[in-house]
N, C-alpha and C. Protein backbone atom coordinates (compact mmCIF):
# COMPACT_ATOMS: atom_id res chain seq x y z
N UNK A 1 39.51 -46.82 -67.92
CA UNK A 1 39.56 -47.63 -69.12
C UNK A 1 40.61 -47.02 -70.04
N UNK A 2 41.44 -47.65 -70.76
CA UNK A 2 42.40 -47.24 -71.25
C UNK A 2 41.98 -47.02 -72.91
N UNK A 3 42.78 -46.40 -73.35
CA UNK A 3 42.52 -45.65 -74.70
C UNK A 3 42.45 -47.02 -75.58
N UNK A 4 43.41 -47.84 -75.97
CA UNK A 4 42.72 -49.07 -76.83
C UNK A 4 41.60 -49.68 -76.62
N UNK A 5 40.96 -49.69 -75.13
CA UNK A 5 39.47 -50.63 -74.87
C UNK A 5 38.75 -49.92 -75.31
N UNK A 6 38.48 -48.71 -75.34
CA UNK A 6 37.71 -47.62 -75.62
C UNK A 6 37.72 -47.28 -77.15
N UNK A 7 38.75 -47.62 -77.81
CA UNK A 7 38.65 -47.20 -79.30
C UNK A 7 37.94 -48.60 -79.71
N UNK A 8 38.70 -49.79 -79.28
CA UNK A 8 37.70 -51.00 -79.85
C UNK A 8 36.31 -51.18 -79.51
N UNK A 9 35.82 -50.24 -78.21
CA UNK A 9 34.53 -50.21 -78.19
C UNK A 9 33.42 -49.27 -79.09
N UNK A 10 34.47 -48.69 -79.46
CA UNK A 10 33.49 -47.36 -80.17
C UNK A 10 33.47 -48.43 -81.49
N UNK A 11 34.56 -48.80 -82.27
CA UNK A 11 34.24 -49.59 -83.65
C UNK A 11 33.36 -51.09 -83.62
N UNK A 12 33.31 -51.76 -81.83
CA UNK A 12 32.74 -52.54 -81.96
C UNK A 12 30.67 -52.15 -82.08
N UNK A 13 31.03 -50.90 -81.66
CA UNK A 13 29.06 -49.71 -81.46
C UNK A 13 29.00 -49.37 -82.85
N UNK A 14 30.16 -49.22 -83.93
CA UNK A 14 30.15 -48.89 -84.79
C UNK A 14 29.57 -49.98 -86.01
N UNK A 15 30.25 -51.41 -85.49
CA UNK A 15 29.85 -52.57 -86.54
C UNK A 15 28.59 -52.67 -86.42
N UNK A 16 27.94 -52.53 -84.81
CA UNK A 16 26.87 -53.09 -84.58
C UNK A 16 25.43 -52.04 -85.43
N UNK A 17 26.01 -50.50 -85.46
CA UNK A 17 24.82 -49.58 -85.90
C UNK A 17 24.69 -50.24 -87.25
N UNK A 18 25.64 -50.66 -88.18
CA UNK A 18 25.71 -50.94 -89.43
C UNK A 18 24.94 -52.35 -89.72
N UNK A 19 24.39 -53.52 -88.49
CA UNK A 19 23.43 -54.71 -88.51
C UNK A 19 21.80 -54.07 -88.86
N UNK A 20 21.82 -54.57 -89.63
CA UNK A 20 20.47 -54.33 -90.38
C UNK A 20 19.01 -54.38 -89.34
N UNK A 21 19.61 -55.55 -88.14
CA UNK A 21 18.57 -55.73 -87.24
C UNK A 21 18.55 -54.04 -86.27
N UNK A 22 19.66 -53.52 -86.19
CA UNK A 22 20.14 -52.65 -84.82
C UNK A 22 19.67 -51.52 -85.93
N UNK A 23 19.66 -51.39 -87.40
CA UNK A 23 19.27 -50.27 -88.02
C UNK A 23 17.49 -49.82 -87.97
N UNK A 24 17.29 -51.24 -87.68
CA UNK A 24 15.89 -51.08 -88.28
C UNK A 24 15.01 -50.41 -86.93
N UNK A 25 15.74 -51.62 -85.65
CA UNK A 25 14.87 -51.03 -84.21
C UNK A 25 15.29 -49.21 -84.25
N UNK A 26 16.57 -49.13 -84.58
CA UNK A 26 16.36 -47.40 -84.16
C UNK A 26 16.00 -46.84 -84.92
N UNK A 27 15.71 -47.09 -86.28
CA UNK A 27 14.45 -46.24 -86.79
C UNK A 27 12.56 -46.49 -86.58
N UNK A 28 13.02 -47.71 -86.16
CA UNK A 28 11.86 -47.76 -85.55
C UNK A 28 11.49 -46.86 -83.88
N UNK A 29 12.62 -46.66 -83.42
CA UNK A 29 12.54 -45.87 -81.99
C UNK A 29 12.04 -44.52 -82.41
N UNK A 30 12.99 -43.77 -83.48
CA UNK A 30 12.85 -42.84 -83.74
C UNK A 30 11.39 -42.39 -84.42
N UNK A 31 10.87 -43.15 -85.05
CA UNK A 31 9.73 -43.07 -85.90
C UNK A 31 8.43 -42.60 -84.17
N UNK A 32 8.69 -43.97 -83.55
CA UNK A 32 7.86 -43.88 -82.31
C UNK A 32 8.21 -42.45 -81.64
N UNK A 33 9.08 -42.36 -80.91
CA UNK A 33 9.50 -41.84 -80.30
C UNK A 33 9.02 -39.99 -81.18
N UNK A 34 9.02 -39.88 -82.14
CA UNK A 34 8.29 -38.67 -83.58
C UNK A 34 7.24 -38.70 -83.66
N UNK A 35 6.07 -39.68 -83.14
CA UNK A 35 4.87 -39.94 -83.57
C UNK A 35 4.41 -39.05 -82.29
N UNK A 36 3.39 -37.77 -82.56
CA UNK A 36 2.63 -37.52 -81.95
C UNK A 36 1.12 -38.32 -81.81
N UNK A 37 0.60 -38.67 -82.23
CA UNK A 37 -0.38 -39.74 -82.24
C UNK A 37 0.00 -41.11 -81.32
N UNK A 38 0.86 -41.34 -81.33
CA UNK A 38 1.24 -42.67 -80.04
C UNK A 38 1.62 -41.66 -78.48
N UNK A 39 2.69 -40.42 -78.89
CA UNK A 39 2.56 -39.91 -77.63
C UNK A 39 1.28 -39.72 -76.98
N UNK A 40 0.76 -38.72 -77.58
CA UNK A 40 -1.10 -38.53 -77.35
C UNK A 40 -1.57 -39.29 -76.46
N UNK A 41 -1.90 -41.19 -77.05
CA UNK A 41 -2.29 -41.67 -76.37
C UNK A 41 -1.72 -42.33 -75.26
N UNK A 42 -0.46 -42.33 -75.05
CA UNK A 42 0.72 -42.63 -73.96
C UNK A 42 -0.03 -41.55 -72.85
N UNK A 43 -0.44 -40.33 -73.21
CA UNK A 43 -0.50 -39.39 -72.32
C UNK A 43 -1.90 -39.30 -71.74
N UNK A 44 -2.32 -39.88 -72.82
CA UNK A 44 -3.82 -40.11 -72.30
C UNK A 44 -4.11 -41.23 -71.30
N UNK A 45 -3.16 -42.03 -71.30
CA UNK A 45 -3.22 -43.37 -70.46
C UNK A 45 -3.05 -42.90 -69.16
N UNK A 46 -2.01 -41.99 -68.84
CA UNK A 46 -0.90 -41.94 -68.13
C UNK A 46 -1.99 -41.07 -67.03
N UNK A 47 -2.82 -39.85 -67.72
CA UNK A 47 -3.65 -39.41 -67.33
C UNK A 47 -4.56 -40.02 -66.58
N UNK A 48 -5.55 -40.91 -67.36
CA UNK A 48 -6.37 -42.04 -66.48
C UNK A 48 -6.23 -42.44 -65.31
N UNK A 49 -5.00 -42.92 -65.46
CA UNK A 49 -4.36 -44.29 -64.25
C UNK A 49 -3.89 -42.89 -62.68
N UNK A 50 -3.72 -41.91 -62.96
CA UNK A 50 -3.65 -41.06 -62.14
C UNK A 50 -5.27 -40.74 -61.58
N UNK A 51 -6.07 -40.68 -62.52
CA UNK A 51 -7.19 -40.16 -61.80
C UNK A 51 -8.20 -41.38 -61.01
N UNK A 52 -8.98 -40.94 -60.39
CA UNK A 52 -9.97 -41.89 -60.08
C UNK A 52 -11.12 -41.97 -61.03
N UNK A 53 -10.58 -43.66 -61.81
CA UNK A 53 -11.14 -43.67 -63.05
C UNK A 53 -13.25 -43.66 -62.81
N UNK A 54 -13.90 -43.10 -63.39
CA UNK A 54 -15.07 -43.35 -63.67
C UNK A 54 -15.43 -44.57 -64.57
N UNK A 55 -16.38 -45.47 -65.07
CA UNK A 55 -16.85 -46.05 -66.01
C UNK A 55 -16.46 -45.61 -66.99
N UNK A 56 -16.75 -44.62 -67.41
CA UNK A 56 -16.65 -43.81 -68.58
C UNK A 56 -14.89 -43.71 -69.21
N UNK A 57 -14.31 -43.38 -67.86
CA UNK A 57 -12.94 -43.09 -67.77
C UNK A 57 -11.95 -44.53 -68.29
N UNK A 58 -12.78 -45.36 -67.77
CA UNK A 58 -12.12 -46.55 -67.53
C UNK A 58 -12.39 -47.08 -68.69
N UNK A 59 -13.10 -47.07 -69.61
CA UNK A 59 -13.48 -47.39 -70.79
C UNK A 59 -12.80 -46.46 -72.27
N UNK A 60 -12.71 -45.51 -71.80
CA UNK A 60 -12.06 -44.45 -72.77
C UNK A 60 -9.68 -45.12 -72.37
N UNK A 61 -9.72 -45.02 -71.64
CA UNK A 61 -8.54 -46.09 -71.28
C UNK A 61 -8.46 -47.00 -72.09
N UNK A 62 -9.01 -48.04 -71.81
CA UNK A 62 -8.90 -49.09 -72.07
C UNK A 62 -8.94 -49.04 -73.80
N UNK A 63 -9.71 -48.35 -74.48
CA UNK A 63 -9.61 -48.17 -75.94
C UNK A 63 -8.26 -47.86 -76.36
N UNK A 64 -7.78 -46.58 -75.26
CA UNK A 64 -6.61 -46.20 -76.07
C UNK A 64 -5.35 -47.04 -75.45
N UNK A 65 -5.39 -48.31 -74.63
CA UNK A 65 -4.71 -49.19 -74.30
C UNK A 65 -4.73 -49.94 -75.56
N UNK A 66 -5.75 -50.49 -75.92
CA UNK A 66 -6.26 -51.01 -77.16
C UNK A 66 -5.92 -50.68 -78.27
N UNK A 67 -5.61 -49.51 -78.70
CA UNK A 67 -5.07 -48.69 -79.73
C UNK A 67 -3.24 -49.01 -79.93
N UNK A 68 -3.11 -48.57 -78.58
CA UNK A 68 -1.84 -49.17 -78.47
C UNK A 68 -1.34 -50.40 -78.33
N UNK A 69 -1.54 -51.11 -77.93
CA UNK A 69 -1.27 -52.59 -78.16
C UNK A 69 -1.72 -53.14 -79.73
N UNK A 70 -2.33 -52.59 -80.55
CA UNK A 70 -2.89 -53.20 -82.02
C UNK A 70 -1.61 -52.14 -82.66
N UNK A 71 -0.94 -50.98 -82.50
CA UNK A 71 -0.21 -50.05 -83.48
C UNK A 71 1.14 -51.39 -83.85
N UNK A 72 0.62 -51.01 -85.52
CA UNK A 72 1.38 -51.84 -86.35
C UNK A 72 3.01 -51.68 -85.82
N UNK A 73 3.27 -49.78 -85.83
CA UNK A 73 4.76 -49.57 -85.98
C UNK A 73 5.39 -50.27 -83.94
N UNK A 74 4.17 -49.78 -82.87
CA UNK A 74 4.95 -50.41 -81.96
C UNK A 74 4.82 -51.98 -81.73
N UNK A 75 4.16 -52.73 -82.21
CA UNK A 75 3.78 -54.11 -82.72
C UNK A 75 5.73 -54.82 -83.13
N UNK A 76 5.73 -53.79 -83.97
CA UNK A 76 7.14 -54.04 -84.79
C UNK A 76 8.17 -54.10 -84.31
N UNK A 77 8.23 -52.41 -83.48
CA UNK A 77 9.17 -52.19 -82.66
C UNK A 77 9.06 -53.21 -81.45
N UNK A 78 8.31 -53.46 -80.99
CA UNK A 78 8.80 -54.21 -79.71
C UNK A 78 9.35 -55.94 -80.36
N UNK A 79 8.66 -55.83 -81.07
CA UNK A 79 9.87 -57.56 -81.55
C UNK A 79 10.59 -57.33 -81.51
N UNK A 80 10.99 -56.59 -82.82
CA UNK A 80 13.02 -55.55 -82.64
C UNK A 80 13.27 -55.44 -81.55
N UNK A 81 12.97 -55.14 -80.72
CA UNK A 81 13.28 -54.74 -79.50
C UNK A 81 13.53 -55.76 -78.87
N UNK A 82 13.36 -57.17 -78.85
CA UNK A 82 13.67 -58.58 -78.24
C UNK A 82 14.52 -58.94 -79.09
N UNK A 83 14.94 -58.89 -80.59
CA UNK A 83 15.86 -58.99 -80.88
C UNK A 83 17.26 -58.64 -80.40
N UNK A 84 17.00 -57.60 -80.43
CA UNK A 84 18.04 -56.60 -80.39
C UNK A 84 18.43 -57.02 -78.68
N UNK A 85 17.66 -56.60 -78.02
CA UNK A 85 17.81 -57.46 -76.75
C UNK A 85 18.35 -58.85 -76.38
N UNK A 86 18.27 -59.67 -77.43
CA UNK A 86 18.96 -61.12 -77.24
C UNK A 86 20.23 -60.89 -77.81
N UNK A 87 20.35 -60.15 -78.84
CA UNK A 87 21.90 -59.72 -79.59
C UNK A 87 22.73 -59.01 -78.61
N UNK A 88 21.99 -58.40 -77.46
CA UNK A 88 22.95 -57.69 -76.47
C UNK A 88 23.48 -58.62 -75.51
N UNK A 89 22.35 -59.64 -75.02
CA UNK A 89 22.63 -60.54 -73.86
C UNK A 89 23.31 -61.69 -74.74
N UNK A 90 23.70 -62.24 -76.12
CA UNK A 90 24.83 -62.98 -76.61
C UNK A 90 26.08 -62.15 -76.26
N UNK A 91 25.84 -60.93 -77.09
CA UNK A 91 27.18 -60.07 -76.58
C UNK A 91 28.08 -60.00 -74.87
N UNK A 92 26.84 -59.95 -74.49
CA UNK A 92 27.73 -59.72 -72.69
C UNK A 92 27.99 -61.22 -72.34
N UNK A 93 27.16 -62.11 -72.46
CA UNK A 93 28.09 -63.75 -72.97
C UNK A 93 29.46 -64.26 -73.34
N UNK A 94 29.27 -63.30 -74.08
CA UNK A 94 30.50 -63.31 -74.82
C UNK A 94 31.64 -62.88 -74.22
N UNK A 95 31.72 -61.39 -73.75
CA UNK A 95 32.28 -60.90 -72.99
C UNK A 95 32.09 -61.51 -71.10
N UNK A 96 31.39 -62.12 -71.05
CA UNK A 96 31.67 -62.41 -69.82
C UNK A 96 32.41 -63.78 -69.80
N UNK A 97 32.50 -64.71 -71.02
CA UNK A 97 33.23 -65.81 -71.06
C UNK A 97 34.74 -65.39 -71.49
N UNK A 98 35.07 -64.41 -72.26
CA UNK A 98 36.41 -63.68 -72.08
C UNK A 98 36.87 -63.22 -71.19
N UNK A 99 36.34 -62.91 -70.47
CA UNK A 99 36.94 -62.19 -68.83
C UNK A 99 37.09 -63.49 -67.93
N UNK A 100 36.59 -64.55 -68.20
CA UNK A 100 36.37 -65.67 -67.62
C UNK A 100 37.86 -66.40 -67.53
N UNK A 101 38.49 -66.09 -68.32
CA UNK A 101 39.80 -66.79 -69.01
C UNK A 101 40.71 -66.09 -67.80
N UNK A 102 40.81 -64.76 -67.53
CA UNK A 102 41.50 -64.07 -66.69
C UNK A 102 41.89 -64.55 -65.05
């Protein structure tokens, strides 16, 4: 890739950090991604599904499945996260109807 595609890509990563939508999901990543209390129960899941769940097991799961699926901040983040996701797949649209011309 040659040095002009590469500089217009860095300012085009650059416009995009500065969209209010692309600001918000990565502080929302970061927030998650900082939260010991969501890791916790990520790890607690992760635990379960490895073992051979008991009643007991399978119920203590399922709460902290429950926990997680109701958390306000990943609630949030994952919309952002379809946003931001449709703003990428317009983008490669975009770029794939420019290359199209070639």
């Amino acid at each position: 890739m040659n040095d002009v595609i590469r500089s217009d890509l860095k300012v085009i990563r650059e416009l995009l950090q500065k969209e209010e939508l692309v600001k918000e999901y990565l502080s929302l990543k970061s927030q998650i991604d900082s939260s010991k209390e969501i890791r916790n129960i990520q790890n607690k899941m992760k635990f379960y599904k490895k073992c051979n769940m008991s009643d007991e097991d399978r119920s203590e799961y399922y709460e902290a499945k429950k926990a997680l699926d109701n958390d306000p901040l990943l609630l949030n983040y994952l919309e952002t996260k379809k946003e931001v996701d449709h703003l990428k797949k317009e983008i490669k649209e975009i770029l794939k109807l420019w290359f199209m011309q070639f």
